[in-house]
N, C-alpha and C. Protein backbone atom coordinates (compact mmCIF):
# COMPACT_ATOMS: atom_id res chain seq x y z
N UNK A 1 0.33 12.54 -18.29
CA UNK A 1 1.60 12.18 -18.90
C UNK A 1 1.86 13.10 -20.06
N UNK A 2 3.33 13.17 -20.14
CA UNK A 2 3.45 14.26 -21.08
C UNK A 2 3.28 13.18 -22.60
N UNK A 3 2.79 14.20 -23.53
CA UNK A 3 2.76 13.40 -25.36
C UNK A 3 4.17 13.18 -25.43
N UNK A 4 3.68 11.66 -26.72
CA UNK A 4 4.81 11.01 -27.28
C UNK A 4 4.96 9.73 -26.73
N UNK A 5 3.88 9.33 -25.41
CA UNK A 5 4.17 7.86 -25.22
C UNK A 5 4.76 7.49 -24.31
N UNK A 6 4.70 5.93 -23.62
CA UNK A 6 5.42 5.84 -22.45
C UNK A 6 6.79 5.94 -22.16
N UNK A 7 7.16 5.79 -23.13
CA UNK A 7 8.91 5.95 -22.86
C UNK A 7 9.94 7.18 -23.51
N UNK A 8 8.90 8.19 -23.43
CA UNK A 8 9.51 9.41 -23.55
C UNK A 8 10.31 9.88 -22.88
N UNK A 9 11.46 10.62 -22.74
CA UNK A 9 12.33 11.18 -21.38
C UNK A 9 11.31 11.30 -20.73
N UNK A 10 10.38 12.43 -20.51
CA UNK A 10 9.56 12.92 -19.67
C UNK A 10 8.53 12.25 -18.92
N UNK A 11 7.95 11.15 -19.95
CA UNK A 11 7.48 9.80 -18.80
C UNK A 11 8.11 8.89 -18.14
N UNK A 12 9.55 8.66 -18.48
CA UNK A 12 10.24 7.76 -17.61
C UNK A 12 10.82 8.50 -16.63
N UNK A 13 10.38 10.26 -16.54
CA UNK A 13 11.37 10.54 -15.32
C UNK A 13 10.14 10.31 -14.29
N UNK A 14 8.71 10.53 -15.16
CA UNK A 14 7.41 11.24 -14.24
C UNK A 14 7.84 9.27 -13.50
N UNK A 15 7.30 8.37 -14.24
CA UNK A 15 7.73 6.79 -13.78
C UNK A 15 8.68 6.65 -12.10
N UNK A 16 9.69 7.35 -12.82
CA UNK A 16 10.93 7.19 -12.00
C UNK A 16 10.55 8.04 -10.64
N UNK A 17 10.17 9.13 -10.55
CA UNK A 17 9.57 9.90 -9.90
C UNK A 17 8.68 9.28 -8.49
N UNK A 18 7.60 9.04 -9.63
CA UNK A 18 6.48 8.10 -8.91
C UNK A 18 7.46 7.32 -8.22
N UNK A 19 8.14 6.01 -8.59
CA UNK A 19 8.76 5.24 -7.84
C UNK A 19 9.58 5.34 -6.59
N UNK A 20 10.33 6.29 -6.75
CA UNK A 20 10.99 6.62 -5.71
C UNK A 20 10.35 7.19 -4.43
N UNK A 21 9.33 8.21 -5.08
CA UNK A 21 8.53 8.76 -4.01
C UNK A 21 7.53 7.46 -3.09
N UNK A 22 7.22 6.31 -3.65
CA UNK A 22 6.55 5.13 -3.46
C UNK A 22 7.30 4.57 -2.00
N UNK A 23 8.81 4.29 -2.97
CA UNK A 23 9.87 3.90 -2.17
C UNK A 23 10.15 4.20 -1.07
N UNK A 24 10.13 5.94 -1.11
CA UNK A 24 10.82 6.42 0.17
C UNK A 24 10.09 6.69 0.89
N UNK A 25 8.43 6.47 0.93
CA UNK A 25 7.04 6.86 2.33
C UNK A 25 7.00 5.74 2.63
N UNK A 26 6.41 4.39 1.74
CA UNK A 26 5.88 3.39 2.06
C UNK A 26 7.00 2.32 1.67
N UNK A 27 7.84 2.21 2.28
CA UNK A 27 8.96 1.26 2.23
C UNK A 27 8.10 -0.44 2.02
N UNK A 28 7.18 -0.77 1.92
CA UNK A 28 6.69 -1.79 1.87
C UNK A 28 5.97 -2.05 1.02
N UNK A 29 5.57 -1.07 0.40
CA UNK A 29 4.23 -1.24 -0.42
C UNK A 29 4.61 -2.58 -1.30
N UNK A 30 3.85 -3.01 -1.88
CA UNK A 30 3.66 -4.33 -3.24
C UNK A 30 4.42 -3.29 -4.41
N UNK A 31 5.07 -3.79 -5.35
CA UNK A 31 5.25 -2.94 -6.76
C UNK A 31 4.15 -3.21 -7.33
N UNK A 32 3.08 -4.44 -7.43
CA UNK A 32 2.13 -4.45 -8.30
C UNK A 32 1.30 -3.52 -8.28
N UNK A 33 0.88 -3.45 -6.33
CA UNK A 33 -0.23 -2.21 -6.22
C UNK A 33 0.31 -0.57 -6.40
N UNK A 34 2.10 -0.52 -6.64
CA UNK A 34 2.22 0.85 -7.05
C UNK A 34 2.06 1.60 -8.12
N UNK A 35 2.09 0.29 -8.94
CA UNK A 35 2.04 0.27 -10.59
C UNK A 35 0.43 0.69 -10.86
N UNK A 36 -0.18 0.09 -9.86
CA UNK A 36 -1.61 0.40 -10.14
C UNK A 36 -2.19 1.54 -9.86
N UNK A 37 -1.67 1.95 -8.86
CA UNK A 37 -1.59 2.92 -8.06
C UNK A 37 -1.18 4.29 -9.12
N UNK A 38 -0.05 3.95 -10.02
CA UNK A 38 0.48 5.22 -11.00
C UNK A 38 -0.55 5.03 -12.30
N UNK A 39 -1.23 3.65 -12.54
CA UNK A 39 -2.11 3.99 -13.80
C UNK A 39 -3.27 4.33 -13.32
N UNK A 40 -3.69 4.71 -12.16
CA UNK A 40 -5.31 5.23 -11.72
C UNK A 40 -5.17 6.51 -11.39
N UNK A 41 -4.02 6.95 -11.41
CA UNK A 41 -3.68 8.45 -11.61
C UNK A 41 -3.32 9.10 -12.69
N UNK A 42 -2.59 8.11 -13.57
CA UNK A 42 -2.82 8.87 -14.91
C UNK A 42 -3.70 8.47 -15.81
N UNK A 43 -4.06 7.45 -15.75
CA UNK A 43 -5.20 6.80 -16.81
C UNK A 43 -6.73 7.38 -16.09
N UNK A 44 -6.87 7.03 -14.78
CA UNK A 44 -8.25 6.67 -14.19
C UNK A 44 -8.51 5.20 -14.59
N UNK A 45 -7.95 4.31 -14.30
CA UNK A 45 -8.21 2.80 -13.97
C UNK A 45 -7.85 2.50 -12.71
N UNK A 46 -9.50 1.81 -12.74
CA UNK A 46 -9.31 1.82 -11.33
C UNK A 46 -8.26 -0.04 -10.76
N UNK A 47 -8.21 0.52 -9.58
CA UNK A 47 -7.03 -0.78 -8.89
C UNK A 47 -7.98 -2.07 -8.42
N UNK A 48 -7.50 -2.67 -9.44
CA UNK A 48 -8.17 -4.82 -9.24
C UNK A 48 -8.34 -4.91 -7.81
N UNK A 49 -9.47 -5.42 -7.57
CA UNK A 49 -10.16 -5.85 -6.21
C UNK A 49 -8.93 -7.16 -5.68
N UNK A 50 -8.37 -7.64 -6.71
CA UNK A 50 -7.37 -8.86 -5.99
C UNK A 50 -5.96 -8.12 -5.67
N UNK A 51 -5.58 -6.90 -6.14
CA UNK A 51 -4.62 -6.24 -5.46
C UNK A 51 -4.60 -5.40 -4.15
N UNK A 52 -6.25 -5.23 -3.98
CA UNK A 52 -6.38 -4.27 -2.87
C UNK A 52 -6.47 -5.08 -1.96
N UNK A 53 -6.42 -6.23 -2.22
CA UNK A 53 -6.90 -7.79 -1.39
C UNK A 53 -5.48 -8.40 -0.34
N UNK A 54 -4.46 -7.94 -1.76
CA UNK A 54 -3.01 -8.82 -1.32
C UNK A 54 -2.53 -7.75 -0.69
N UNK A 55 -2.29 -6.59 -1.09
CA UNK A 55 -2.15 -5.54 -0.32
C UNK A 55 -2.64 -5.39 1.55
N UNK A 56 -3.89 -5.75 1.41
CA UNK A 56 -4.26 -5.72 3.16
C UNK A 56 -3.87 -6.83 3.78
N UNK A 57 -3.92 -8.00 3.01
CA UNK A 57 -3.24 -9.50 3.61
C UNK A 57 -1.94 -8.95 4.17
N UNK A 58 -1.08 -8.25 3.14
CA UNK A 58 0.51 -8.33 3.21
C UNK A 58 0.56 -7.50 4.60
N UNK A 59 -0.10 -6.27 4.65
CA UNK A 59 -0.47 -5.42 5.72
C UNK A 59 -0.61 -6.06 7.28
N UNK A 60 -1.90 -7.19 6.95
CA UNK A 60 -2.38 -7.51 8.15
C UNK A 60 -0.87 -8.54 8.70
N UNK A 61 -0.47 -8.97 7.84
CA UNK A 61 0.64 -10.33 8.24
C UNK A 61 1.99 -9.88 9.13
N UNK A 62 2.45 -8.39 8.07
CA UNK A 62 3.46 -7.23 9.12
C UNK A 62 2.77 -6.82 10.41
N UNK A 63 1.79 -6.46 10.44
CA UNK A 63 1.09 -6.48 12.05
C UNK A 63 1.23 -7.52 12.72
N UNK A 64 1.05 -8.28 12.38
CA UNK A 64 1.16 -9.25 13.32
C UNK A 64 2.71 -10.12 13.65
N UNK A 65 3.11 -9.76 12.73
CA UNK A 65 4.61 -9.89 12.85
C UNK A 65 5.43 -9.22 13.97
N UNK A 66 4.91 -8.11 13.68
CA UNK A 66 5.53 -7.32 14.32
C UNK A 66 5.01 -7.25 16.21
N UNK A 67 3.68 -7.59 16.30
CA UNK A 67 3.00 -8.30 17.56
C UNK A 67 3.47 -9.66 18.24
N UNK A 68 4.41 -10.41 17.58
CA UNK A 68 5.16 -11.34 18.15
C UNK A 68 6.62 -11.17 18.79
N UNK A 69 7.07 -10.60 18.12
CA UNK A 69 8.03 -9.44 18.48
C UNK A 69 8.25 -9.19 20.00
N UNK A 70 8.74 -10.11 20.44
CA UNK A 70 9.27 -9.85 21.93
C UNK A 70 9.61 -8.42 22.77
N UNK A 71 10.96 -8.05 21.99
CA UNK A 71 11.40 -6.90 21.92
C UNK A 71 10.42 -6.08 21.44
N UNK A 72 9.17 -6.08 21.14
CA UNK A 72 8.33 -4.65 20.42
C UNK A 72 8.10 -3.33 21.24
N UNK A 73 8.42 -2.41 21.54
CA UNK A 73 7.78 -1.27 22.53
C UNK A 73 6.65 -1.42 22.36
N UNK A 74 6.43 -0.97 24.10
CA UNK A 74 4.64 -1.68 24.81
C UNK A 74 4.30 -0.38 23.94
N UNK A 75 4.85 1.08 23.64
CA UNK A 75 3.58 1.82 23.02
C UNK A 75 3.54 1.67 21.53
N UNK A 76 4.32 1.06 21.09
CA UNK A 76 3.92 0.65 19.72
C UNK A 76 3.07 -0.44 19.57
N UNK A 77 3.34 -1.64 20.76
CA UNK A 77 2.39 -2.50 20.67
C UNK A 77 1.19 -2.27 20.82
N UNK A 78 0.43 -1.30 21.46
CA UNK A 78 -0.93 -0.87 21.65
C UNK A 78 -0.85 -0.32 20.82
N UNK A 79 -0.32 0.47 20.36
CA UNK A 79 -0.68 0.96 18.99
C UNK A 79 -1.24 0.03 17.57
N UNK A 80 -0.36 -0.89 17.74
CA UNK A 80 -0.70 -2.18 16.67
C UNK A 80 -2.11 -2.56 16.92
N UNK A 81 -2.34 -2.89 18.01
CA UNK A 81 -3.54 -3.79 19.30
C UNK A 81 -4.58 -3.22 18.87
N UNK A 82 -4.64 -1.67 18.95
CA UNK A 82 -5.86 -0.94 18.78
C UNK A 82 -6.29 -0.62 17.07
N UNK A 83 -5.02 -0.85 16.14
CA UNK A 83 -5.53 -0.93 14.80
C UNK A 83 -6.25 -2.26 14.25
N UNK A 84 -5.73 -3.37 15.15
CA UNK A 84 -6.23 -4.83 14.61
C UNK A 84 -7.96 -4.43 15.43
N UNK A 85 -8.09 -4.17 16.19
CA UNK A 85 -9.42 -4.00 16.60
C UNK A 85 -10.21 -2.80 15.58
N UNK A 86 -10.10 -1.41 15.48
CA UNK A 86 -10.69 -1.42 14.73
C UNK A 86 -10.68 -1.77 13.37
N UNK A 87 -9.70 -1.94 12.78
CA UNK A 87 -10.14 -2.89 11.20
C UNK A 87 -10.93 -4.02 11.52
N UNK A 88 -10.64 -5.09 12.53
CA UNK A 88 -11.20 -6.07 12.87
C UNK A 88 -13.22 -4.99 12.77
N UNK A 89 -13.45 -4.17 13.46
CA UNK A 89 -14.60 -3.76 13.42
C UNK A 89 -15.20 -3.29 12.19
N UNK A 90 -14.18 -2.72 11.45
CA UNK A 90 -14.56 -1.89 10.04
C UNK A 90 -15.15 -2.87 9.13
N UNK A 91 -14.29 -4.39 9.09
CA UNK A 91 -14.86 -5.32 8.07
C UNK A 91 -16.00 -6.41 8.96
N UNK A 92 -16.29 -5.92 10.08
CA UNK A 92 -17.35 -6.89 10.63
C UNK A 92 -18.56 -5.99 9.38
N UNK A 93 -18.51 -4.69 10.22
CA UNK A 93 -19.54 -3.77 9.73
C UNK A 93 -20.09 -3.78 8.10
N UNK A 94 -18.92 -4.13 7.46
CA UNK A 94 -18.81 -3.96 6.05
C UNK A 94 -19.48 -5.54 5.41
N UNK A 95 -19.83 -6.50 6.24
CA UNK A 95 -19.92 -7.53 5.99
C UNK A 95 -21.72 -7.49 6.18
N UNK A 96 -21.84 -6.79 7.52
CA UNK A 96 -23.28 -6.75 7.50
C UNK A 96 -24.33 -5.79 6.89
């Protein structure tokens, strides 16, 4: 961050910046975890284990949302199918 503090022109554009760029890849993200997300890049603090938490909940819940989804294209639906399996595997592994 540039000196002089958070609400300098130059940090509220870097702010503004960040945000938009947030906005316009990950149309979904949480604002809490983006916020966290912009102080572990400029601070180095790291992101609360209960945000990385709500974050994959919010994640896993649009998957599956989107797996009910009548109308879903069959190749997007395997596409979905085969991510719930391996995450489903990643946190078996991570457990044992």
């Amino acid at each position: 961050m540039a000196g002089g503090g958070t609400h300098t022109r130059d940090n509220v554009r870097i702010t503004h910046w960040f945000c938009n760029l947030k906005k316009n890849t990950y149309s979904d993200e949480l604002p809490e975890y983006a916020k966290a997300t912009l102080a572990r890049r400029l601070y180095g603090t790291p992101i609360p284990e209960a945000l990385i938490r709500a974050r994959q909940a919010h994640h896993r819940d649009r998957r599956e949302r989107m797996l009910a989804d009548p109308d879903l294209d069959p190749r997007r639906r395997e596409l979905l199918e085969r991510m719930q399996v391996a995450f489903g595997r990643r946190s078996r592994l991570k457990e044992n």
